[in-house]
C-alpha atoms as a PDB file:
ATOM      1  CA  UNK A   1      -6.095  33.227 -11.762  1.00  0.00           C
ATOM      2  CA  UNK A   2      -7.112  35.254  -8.478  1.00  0.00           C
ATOM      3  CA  UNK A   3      -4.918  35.439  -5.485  1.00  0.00           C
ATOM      4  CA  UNK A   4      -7.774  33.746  -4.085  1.00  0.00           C
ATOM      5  CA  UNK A   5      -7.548  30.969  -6.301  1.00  0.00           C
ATOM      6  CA  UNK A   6      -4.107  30.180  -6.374  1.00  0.00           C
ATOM      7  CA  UNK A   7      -4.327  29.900  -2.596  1.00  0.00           C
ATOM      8  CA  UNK A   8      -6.710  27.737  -2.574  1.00  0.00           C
ATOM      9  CA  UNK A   9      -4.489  25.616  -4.823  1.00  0.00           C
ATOM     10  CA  UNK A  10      -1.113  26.143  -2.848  1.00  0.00           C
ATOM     11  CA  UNK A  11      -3.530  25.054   0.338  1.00  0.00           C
ATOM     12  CA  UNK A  12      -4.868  21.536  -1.208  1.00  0.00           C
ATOM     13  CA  UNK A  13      -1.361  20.997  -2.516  1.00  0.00           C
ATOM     14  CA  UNK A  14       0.309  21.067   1.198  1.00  0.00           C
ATOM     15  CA  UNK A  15      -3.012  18.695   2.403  1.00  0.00           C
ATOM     16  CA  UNK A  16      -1.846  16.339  -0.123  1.00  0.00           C
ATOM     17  CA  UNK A  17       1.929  16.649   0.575  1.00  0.00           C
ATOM     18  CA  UNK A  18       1.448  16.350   3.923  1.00  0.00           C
ATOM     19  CA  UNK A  19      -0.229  13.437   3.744  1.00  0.00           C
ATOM     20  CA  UNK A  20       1.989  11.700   1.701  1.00  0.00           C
ATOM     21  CA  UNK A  21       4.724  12.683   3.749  1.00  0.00           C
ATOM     22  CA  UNK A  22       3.196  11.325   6.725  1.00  0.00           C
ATOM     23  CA  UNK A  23       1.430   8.067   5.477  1.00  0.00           C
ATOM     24  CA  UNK A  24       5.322   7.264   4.248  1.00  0.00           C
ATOM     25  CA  UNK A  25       6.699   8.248   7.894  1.00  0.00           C
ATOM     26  CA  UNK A  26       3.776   6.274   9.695  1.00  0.00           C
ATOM     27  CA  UNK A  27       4.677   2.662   7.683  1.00  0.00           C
ATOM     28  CA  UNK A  28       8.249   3.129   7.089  1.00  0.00           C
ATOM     29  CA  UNK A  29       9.605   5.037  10.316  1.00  0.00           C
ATOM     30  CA  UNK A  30       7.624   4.307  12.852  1.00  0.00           C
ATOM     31  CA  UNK A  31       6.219   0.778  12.157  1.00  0.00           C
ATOM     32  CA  UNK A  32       9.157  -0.192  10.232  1.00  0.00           C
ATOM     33  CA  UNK A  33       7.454  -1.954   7.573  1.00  0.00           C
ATOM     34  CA  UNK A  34       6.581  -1.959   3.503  1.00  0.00           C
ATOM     35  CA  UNK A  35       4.001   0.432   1.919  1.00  0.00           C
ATOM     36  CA  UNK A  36       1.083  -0.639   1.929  1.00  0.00           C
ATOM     37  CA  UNK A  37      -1.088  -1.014  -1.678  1.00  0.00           C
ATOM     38  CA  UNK A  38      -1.595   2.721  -3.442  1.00  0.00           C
ATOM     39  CA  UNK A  39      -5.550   2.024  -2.898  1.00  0.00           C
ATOM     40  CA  UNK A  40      -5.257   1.652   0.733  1.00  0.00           C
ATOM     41  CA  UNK A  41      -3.252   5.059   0.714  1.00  0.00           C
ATOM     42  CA  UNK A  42      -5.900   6.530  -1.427  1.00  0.00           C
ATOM     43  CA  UNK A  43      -8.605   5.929   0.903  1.00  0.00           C
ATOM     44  CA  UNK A  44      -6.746   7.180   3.755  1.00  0.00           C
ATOM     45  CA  UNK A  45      -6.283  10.308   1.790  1.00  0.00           C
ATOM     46  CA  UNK A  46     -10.112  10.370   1.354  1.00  0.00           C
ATOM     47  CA  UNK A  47     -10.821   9.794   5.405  1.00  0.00           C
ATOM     48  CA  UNK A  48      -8.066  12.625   5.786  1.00  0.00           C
ATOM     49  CA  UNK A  49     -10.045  15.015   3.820  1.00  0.00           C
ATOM     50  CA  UNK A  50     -13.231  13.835   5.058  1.00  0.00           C
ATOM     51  CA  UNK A  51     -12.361  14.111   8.699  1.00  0.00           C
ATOM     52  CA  UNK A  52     -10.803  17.822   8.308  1.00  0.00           C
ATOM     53  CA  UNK A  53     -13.374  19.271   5.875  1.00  0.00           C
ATOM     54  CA  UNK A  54     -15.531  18.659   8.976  1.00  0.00           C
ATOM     55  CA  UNK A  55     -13.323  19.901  11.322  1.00  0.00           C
ATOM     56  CA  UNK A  56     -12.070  23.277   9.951  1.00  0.00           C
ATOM     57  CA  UNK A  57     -14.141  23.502   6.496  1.00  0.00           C
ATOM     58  CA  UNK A  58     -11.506  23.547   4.185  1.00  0.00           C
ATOM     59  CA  UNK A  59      -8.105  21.191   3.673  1.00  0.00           C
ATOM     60  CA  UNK A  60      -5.831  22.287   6.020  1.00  0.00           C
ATOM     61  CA  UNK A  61      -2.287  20.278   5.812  1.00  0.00           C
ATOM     62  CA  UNK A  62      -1.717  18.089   8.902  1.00  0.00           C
ATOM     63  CA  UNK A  63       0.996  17.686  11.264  1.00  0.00           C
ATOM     64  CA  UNK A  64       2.798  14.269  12.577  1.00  0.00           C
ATOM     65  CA  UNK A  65       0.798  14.525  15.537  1.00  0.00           C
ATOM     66  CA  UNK A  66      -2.314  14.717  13.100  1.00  0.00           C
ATOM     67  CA  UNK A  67      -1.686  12.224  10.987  1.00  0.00           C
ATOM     68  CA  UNK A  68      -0.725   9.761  13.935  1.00  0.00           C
ATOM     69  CA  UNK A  69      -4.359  10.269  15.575  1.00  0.00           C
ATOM     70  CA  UNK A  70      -6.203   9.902  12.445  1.00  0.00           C
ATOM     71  CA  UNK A  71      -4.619   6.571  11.045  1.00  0.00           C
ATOM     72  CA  UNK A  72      -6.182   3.871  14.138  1.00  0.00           C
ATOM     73  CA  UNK A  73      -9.469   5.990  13.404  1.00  0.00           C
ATOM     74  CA  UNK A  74      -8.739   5.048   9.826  1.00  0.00           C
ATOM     75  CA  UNK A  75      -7.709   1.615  10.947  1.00  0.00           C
ATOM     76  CA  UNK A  76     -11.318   0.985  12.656  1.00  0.00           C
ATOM     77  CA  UNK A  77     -12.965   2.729   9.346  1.00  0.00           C
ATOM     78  CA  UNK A  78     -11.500  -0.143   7.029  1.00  0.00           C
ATOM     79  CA  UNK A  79     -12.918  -2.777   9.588  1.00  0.00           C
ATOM     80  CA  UNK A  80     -16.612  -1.557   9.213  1.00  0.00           C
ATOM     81  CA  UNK A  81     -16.454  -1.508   5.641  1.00  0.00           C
END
């Protein structure tokens, strides 16, 4: 594997830590609250890479601060669907 490569890897694996990490701080921290269902968090994970694919071209991990502005943009996602 190229250097290349494996940083590509180690890069999608912080996106997807990160995101965990914060979807788990946003319900149980901040709103106090249960998990929600897994498929709920899976489609937030897809909105998260969505949303920064288009902003920086490549998955990037994301901050509180990040995570906190996507999820009512999430929010009014689900309520189109």
């Amino acid at each position: 594997m190229t250097a290349d490569e494996e940083g590509w890897i180690e890069g999608m694996s912080e996106f997807y830590i990160s995101v965990d990490d914060g979807w788990s701080r946003i319900f149980v921290m901040i709103l106090g609250t249960a998990l929600p269902d897994n498929k709920v968090k899976e489609q937030f994970v897809d909105f998260c890479k969505r949303e920064v694919m288009e902003a920086t071209g490549e998955l990037t991990p994301l901050n509180e601060s990040d995570m906190i502005h996507l999820f009512p943009m999430f929010l009014e996602e689900l309520l189109r669907q």
